[in-house]
Protein backbone atom coordinates (compact mmCIF):
# COMPACT_ATOMS: atom_id res chain seq x y z
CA UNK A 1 141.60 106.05 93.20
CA UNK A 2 143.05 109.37 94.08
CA UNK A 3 144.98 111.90 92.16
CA UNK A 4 148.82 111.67 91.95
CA UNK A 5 148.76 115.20 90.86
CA UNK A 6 149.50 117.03 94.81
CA UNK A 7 146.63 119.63 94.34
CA UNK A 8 146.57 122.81 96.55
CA UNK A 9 145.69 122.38 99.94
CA UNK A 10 141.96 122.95 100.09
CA UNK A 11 142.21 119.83 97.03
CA UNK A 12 144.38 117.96 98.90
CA UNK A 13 142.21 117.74 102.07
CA UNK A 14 139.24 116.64 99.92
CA UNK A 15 141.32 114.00 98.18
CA UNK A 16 142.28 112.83 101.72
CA UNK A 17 138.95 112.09 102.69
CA UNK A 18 138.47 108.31 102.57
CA UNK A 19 134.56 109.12 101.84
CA UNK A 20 135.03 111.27 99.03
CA UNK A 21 133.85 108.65 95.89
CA UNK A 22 136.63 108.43 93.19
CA UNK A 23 135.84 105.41 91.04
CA UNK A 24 132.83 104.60 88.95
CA UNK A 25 132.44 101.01 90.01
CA UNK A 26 133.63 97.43 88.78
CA UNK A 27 132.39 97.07 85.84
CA UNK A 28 134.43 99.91 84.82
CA UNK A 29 136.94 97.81 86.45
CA UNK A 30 136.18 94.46 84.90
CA UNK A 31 136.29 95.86 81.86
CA UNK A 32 139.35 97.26 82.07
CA UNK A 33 141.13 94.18 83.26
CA UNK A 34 140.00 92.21 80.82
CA UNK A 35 141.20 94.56 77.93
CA UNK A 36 144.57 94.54 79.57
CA UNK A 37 144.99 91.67 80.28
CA UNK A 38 144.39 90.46 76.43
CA UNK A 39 146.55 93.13 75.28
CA UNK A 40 149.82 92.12 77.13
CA UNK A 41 152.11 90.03 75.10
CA UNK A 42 152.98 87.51 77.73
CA UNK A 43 153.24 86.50 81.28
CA UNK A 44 155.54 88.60 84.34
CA UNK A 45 154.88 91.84 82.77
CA UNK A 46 155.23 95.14 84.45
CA UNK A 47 151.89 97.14 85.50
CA UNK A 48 151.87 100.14 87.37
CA UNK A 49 148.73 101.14 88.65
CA UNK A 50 149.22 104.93 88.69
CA UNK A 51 146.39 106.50 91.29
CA UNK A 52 145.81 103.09 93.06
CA UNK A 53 144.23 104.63 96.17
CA UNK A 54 143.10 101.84 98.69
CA UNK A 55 143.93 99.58 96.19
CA UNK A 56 140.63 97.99 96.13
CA UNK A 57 140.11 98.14 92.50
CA UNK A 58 143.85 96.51 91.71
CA UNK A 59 141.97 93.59 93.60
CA UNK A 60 139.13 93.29 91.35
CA UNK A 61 141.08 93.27 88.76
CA UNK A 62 143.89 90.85 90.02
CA UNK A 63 142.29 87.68 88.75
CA UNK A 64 142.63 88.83 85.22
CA UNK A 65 145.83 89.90 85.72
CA UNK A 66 147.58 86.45 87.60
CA UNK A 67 151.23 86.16 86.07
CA UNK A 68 152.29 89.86 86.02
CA UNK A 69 153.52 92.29 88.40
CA UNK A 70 151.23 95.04 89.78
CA UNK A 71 152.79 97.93 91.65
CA UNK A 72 150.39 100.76 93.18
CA UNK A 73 151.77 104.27 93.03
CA UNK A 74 150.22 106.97 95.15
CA UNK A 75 150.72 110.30 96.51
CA UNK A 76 148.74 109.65 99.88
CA UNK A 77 150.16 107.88 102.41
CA UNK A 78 146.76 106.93 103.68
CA UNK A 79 146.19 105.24 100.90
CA UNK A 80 149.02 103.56 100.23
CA UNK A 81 148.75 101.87 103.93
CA UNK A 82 145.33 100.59 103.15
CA UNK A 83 146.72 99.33 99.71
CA UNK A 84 149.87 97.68 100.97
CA UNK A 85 147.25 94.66 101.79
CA UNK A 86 146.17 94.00 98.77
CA UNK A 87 148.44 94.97 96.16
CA UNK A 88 152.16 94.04 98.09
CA UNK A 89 154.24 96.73 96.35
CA UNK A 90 153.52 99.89 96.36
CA UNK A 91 155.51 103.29 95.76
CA UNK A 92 154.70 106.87 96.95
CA UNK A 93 154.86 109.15 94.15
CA UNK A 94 153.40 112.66 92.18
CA UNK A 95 152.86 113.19 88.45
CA UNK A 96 154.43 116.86 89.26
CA UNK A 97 157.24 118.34 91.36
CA UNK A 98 160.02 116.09 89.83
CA UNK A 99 157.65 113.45 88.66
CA UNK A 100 157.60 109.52 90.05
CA UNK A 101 160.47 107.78 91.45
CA UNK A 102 160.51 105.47 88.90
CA UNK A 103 163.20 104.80 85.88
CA UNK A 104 162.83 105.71 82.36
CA UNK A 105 160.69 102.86 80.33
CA UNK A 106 160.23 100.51 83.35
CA UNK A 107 156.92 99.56 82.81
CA UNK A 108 155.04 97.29 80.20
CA UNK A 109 151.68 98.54 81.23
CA UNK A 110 150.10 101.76 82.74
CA UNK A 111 146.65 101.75 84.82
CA UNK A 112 145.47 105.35 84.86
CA UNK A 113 141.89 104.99 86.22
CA UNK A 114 139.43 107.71 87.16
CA UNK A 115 142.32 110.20 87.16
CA UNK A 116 142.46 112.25 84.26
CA UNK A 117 139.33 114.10 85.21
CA UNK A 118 141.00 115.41 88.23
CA UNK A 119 143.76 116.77 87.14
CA UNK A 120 145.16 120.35 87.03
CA UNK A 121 148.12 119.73 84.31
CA UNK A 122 146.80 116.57 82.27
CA UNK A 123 149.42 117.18 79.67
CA UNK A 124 152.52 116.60 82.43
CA UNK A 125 150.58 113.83 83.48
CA UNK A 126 150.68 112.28 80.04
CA UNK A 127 154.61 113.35 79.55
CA UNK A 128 155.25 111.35 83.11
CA UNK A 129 153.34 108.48 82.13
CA UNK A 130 154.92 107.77 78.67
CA UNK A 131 158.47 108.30 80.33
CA UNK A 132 157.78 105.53 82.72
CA UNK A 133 155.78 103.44 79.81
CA UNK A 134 158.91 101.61 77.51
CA UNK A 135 158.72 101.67 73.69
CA UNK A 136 154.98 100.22 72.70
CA UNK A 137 153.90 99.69 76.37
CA UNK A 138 150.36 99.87 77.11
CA UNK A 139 148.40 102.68 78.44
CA UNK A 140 145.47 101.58 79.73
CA UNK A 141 142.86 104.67 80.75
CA UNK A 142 139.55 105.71 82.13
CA UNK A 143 137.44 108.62 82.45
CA UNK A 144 133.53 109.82 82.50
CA UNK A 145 132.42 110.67 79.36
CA UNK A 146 131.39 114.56 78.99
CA UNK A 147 128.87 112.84 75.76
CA UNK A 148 126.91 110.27 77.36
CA UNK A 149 123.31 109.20 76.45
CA UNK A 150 121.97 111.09 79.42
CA UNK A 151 123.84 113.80 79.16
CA UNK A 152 123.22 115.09 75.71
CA UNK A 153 119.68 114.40 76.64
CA UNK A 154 119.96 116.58 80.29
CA UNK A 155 121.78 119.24 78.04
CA UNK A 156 119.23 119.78 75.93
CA UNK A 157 117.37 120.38 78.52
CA UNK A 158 119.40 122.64 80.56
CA UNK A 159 120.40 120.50 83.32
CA UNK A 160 124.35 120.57 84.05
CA UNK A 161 125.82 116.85 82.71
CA UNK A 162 126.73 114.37 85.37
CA UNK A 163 130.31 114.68 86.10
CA UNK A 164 130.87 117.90 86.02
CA UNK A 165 131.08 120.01 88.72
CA UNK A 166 131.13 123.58 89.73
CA UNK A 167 131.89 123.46 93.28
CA UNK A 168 133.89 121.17 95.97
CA UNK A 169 131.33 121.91 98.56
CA UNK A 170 127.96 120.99 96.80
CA UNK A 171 126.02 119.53 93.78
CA UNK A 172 124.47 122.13 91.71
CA UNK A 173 122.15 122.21 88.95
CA UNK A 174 122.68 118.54 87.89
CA UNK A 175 121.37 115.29 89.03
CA UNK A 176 123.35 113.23 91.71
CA UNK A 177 124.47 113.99 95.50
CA UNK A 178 128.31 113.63 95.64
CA UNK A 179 130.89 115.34 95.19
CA UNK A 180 133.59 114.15 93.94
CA UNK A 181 136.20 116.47 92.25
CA UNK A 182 135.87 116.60 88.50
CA UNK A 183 138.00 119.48 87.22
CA UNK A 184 137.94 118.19 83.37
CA UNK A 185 135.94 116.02 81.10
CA UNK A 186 136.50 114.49 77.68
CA UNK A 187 134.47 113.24 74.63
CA UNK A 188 135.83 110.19 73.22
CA UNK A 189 136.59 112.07 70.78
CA UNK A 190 138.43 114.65 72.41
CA UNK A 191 140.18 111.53 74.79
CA UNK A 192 141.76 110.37 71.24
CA UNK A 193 142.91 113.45 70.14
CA UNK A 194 144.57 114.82 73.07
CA UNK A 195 146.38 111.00 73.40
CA UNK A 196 147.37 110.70 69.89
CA UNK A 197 148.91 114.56 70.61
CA UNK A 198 150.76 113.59 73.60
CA UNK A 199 153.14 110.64 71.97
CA UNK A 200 150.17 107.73 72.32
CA UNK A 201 149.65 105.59 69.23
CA UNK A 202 146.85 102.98 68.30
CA UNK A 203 144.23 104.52 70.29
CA UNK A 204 140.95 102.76 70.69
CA UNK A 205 137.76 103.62 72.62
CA UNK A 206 135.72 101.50 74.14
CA UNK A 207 132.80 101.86 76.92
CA UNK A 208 132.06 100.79 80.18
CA UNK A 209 128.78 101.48 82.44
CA UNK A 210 128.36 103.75 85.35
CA UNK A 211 127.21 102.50 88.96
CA UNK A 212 125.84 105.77 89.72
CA UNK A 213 122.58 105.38 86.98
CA UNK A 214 119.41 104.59 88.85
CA UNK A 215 118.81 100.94 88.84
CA UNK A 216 115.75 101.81 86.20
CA UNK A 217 117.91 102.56 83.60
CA UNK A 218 121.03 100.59 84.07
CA UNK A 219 120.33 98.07 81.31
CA UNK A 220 120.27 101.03 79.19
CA UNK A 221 123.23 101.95 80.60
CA UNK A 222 125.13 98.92 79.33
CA UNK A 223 123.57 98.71 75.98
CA UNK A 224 125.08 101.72 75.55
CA UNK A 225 128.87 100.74 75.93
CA UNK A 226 128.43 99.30 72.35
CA UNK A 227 128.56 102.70 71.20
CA UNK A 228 131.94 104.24 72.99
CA UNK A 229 131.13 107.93 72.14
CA UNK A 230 127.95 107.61 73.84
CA UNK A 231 129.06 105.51 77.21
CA UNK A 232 128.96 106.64 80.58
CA UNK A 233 132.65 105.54 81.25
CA UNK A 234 135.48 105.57 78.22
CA UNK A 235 138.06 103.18 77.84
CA UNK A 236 140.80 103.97 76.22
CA UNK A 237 143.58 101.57 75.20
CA UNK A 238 147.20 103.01 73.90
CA UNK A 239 150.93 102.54 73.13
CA UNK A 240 153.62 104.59 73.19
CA UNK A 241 155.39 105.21 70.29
């Protein structure tokens, strides 16, 4: 997924770049779907799935989500023409400079995947997405979590946490060899104060694994997602008030 937050231009061209990894794999995306799609009240709902890029996830996630309506929103057009395939409707639009194109309280449910983290201004972001979102719709979110298991351990350490990232042009000082953009991470903590804060209500955390762990460690990995706050991926589910 890509950002629907139009960075500056050196941000834009690495957004741009179909190679650039944005996503932290489907069982993020599983996940996800499954939690939304048991938290919808009923068949031919609205879902907008804010930051679709290529819409490849929206696909995973489709069979869970037979019945409702799924609109990608984007800011690249690139991405919006490899999404048109899979998803059917899709709409260009930013989270800044006038916000989306898209009414007051139109939607039932909000996918904001793999987003947050890249964002300049998350609290606009938040403001655009409850506008669109009507009274108790569902905001359905993702994002790498700043406290999991292998970070705390790589921080004691020394090592800079996976995630995070101090340069657009290379990996330094923490495991991993892509870049991919982060400009903000959360604790799941932190995830459910700053939603609660921006007009959310109900907030619950839950965790999902990370495709990036080495293959040693991934059962680990998922054993892990029954503790949220120490997950490599957190879930959050919310409703407007």
């Amino acid at each position: 997924m890509t950002s629907t937050t139009s960075p500056s231009p050196g941000l834009r061209d690495f957004y741009e770049n179909p190679a650039v990894p944005v996503a932290s794999g489907d069982g993020r995306t599983l996940r996800q779907a499954r939690l939304l799609a048991d938290a919808l009240d009923g068949p031919g709902q609205v879902i907008l799935d804010i930051g679709c890029g290529d819409g490849s996830a929206a696909a995973t996630a489709a069979p869970f989500l037979a019945g409702h309506r799924m609109i990608g929103v984007d800011w690249s057009q690139d991405a919006l023409r490899r999404a048109r395939p899979l998803m059917g409707h899709v709409v260009r639009g930013e989270l800044e400079h006038g916000g989306l194109p898209l009414a007051d309280g139109c939607a039932d449910a909000v996918l904001f995947s793999e987003i947050l983290e890249h964002l300049v201004d998350p609290d606009q972001a938040l403001d655009e997405l409850r506008r669109v979102l009507r009274p108790g719709g569902h905001l359905m979110l993702s994002t790498p979590n700043l406290a999991a298991w292998y970070n705390r351990a790589l921080l004691l350490a020394g090592v800079q946490p996976v995630f995070s990232e101090v340069s657009l042009r290379g990996i330094h000082g923490r495991p991993g060899s892509e870049v991919v953009g982060h400009l903000r991470l959360y604790t799941a903590r932190a995830l459910r104060s700053f939603l609660t804060a921006s007009g959310f209500t109900d907030v619950t955390i839950k965790g999902a694994p990370f495709h990036g762990v080495p293959r040693p460690l991934r059962l680990l990995d998922r054993a892990a997602c029954a503790v949220p706050g120490a997950s490599s991926i957190l879930l959050a589910h919310a409703r407007r008030r």
